[in-house]
PDB file of N, CA and C in Angstrom:
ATOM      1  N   UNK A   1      41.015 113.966  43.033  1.00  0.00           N
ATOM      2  CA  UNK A   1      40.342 113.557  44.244  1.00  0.00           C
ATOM      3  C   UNK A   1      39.508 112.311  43.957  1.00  0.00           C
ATOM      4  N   UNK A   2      39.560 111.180  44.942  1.00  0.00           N
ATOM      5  CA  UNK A   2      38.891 110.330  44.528  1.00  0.00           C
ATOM      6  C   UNK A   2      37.567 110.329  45.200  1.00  0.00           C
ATOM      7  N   UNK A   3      36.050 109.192  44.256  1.00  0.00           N
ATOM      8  CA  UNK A   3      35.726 110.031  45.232  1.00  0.00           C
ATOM      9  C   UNK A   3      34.454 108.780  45.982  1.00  0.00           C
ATOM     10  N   UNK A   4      34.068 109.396  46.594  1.00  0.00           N
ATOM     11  CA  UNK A   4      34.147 108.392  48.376  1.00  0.00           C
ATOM     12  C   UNK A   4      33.159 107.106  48.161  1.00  0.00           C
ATOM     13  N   UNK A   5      33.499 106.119  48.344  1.00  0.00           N
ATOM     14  CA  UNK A   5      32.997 104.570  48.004  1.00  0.00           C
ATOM     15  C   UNK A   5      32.044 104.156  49.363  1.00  0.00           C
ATOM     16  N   UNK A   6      30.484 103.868  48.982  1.00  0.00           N
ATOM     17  CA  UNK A   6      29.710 103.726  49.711  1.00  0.00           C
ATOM     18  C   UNK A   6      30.255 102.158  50.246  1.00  0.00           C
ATOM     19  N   UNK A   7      30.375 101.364  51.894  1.00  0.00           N
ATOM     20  CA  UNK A   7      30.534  99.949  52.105  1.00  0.00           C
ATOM     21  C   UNK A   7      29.290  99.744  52.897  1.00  0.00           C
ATOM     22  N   UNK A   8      29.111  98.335  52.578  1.00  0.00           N
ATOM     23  CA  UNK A   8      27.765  98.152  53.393  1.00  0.00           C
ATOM     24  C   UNK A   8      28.434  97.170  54.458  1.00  0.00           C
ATOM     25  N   UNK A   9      27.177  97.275  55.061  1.00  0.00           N
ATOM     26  CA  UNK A   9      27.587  96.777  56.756  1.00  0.00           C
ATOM     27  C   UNK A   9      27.798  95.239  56.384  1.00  0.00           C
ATOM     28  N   UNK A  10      28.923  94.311  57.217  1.00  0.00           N
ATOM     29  CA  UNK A  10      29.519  93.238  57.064  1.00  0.00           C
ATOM     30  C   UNK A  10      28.942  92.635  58.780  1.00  0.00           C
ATOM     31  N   UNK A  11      28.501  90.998  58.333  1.00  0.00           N
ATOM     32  CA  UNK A  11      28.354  90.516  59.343  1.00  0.00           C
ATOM     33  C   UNK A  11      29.268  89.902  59.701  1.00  0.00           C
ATOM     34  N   UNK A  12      29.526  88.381  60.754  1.00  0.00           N
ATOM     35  CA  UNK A  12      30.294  87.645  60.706  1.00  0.00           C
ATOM     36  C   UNK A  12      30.062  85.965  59.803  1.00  0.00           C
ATOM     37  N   UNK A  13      28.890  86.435  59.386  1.00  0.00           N
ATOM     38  CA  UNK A  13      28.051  85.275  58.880  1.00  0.00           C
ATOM     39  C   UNK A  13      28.445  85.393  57.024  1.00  0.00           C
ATOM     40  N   UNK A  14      28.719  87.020  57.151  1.00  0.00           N
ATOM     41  CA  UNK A  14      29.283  87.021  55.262  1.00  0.00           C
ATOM     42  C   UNK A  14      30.689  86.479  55.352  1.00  0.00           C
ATOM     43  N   UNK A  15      31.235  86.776  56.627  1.00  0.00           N
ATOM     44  CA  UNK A  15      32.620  86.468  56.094  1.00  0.00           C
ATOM     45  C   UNK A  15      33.172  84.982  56.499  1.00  0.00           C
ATOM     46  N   UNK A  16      32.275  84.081  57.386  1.00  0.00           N
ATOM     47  CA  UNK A  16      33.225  83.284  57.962  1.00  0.00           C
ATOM     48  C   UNK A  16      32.285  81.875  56.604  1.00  0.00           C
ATOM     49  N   UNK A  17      33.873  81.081  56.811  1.00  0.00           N
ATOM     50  CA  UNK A  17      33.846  79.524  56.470  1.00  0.00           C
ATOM     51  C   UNK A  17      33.176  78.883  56.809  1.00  0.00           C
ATOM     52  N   UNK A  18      31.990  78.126  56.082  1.00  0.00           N
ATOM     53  CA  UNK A  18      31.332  76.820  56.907  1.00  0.00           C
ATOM     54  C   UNK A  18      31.673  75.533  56.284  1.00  0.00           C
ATOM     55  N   UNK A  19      32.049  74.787  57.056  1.00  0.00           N
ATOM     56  CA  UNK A  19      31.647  73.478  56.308  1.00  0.00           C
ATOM     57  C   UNK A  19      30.934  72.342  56.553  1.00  0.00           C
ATOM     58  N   UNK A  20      30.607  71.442  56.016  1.00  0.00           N
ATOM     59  CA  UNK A  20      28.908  70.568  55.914  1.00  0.00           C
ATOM     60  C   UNK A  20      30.227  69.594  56.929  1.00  0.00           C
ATOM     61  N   UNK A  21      28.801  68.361  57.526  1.00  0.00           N
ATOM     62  CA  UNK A  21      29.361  67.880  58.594  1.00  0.00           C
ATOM     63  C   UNK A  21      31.078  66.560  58.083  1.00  0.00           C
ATOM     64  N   UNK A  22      30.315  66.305  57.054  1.00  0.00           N
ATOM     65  CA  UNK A  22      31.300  65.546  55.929  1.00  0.00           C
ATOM     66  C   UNK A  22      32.530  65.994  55.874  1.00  0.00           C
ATOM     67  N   UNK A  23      32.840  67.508  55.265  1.00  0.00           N
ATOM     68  CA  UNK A  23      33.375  68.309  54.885  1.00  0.00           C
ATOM     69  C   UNK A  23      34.686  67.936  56.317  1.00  0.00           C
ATOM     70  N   UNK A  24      34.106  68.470  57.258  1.00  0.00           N
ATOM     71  CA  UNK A  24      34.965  68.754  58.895  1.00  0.00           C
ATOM     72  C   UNK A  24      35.617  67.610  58.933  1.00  0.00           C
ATOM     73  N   UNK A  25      34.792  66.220  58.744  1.00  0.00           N
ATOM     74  CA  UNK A  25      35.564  64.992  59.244  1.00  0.00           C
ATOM     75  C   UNK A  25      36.781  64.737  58.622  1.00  0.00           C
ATOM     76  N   UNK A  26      36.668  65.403  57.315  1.00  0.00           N
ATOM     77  CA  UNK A  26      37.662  64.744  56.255  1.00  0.00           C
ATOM     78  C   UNK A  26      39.377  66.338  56.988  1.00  0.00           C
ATOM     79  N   UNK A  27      39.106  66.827  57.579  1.00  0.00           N
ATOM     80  CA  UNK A  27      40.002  67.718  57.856  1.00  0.00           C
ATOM     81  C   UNK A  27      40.734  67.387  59.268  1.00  0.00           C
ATOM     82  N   UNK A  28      41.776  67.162  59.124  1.00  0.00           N
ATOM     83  CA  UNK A  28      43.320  66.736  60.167  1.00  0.00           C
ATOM     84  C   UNK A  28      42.795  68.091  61.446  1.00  0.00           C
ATOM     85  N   UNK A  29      44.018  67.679  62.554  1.00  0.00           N
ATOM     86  CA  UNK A  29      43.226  68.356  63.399  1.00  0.00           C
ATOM     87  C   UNK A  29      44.647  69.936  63.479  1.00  0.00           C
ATOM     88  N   UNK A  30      45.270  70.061  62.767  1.00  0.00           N
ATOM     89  CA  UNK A  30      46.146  71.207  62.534  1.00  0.00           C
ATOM     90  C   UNK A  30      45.068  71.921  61.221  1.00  0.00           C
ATOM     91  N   UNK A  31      44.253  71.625  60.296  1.00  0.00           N
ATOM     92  CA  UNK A  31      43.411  72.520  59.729  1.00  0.00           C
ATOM     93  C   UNK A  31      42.296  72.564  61.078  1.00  0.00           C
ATOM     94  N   UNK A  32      41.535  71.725  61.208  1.00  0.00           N
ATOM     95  CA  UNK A  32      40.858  72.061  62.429  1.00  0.00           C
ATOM     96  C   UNK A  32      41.457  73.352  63.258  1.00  0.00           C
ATOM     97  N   UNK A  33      42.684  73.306  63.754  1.00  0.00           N
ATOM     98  CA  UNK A  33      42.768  74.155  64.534  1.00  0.00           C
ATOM     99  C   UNK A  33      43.089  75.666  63.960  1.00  0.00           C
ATOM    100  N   UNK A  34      43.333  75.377  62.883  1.00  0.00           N
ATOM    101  CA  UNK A  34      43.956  76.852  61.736  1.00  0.00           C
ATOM    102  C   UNK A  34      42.129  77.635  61.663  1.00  0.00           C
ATOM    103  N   UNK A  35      41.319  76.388  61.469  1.00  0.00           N
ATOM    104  CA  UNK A  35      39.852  77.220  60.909  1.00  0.00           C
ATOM    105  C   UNK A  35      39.702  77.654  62.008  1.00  0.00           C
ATOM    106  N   UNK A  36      39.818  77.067  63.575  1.00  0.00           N
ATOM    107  CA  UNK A  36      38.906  78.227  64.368  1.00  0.00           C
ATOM    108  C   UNK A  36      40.227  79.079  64.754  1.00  0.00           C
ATOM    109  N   UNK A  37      41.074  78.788  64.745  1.00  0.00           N
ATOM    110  CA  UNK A  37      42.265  80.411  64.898  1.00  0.00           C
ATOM    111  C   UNK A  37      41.778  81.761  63.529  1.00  0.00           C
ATOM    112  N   UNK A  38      41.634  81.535  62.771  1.00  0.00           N
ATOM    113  CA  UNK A  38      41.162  82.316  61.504  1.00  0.00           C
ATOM    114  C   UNK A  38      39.751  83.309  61.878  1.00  0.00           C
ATOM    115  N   UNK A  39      38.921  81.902  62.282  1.00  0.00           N
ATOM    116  CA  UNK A  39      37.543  82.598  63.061  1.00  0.00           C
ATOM    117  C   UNK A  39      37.581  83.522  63.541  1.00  0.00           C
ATOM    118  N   UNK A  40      38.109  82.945  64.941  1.00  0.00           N
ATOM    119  CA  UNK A  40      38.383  83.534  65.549  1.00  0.00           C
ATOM    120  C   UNK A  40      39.206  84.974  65.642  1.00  0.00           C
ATOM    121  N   UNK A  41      40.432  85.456  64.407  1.00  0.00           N
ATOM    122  CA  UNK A  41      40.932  86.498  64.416  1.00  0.00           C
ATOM    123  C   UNK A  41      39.707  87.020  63.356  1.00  0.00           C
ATOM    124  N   UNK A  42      38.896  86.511  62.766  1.00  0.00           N
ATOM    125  CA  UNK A  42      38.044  87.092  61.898  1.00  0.00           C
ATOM    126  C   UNK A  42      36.828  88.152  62.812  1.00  0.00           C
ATOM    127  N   UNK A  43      36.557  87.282  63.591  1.00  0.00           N
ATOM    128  CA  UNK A  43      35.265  87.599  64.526  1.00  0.00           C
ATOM    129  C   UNK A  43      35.706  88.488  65.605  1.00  0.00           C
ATOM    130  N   UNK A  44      37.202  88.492  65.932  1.00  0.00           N
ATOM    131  CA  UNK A  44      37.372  89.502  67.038  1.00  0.00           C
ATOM    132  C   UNK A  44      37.679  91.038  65.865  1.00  0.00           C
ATOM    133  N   UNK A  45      38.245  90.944  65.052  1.00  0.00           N
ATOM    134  CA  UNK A  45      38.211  92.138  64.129  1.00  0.00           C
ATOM    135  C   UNK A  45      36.773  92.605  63.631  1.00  0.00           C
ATOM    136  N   UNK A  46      35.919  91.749  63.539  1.00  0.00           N
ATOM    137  CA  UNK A  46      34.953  92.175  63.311  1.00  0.00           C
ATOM    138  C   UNK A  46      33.741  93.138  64.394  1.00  0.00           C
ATOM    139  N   UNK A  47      34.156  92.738  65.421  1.00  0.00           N
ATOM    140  CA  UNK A  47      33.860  92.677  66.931  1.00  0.00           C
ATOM    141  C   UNK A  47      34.487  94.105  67.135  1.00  0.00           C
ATOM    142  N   UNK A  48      35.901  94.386  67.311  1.00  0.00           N
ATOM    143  CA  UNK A  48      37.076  95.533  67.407  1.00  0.00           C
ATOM    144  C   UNK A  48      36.403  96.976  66.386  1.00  0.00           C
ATOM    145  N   UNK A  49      35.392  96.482  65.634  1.00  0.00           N
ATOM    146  CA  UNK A  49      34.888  98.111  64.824  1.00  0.00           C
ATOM    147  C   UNK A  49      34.045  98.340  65.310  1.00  0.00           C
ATOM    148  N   UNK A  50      33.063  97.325  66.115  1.00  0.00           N
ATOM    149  CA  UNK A  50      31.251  97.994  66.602  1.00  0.00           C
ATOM    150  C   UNK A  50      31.956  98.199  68.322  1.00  0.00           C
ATOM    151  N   UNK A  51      32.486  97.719  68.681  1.00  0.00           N
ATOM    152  CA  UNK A  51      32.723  97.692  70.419  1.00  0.00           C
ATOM    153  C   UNK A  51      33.683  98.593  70.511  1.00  0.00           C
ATOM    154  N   UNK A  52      33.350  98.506  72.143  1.00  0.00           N
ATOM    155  CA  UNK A  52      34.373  99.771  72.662  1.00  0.00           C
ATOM    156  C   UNK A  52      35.954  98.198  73.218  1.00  0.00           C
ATOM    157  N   UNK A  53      36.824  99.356  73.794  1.00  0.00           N
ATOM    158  CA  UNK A  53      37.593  98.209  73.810  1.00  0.00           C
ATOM    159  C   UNK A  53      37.463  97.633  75.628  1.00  0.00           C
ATOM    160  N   UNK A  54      36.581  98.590  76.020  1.00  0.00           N
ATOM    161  CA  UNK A  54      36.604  97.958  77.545  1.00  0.00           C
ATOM    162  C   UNK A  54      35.958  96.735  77.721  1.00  0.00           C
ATOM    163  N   UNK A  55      35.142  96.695  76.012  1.00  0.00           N
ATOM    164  CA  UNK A  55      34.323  95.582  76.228  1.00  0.00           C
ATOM    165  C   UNK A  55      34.630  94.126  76.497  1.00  0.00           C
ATOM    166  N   UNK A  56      34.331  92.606  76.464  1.00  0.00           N
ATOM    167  CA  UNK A  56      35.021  91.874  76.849  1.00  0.00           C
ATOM    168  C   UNK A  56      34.554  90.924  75.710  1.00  0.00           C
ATOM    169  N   UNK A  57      35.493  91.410  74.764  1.00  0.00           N
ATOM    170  CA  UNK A  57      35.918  90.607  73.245  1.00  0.00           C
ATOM    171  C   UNK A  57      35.706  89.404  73.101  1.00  0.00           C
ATOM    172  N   UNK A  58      36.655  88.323  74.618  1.00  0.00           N
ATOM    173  CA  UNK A  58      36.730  86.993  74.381  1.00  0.00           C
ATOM    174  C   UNK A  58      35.680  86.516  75.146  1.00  0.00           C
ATOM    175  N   UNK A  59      34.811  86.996  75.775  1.00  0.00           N
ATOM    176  CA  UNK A  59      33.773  86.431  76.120  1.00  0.00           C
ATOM    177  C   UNK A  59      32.494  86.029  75.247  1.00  0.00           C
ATOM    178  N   UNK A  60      32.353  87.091  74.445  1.00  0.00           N
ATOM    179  CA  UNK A  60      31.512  87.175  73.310  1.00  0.00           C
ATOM    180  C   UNK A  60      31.977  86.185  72.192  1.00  0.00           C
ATOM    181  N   UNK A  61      32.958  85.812  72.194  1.00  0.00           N
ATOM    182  CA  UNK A  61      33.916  84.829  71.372  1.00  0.00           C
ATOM    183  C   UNK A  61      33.260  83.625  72.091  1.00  0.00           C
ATOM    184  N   UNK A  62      33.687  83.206  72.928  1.00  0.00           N
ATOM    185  CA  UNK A  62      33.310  82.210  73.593  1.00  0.00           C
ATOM    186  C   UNK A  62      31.860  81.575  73.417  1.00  0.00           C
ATOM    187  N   UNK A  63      31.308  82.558  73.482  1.00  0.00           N
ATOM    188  CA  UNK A  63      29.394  82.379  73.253  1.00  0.00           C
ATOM    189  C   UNK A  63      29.105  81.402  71.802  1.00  0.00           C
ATOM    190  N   UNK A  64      30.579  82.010  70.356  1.00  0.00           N
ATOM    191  CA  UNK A  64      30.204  81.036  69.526  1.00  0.00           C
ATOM    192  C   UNK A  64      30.345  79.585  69.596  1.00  0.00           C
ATOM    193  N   UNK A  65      29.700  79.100  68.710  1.00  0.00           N
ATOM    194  CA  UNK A  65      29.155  78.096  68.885  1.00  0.00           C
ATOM    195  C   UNK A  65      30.276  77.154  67.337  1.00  0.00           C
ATOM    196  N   UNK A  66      31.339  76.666  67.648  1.00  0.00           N
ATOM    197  CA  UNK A  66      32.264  76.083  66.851  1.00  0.00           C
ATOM    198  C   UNK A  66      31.933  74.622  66.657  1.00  0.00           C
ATOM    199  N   UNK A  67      32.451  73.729  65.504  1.00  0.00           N
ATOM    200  CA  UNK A  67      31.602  72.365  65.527  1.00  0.00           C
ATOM    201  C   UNK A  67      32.850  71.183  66.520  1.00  0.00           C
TER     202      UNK A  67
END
């Protein structure tokens, strides 16, 4: 029996990518669009464990604030 592994609570702030303003310019706009598709499936999964599903996912999406 194995036996049961304590996880601590995950924000969206541990898991997502930032990069400095430098960083963004130097990136084509097909990575541009890959980082906020990624985010974005990052933040709605993250979203999909605390919410119910009636809730309204892409609205709360929307609220972030992308560069």
């Amino acid at each position: 029996m194995r036996p049961k592994l304590e996880m601590e609570p995950v924000t969206f702030e541990d898991v997502a990518v930032n990069f400095t303003s430098g960083e963004w310019t130097m990136l084509d706009s097909s990575q541009k669009k890959l980082y906020r598709d990624v985010m974005k499936e990052t933040f709605l999964n993250l979203i999909s464990i605390e919410k119910t599903q009636e809730e309204n996912f892409e609205e709360d999406y929307q609220n972030l604030r992308f560069r």
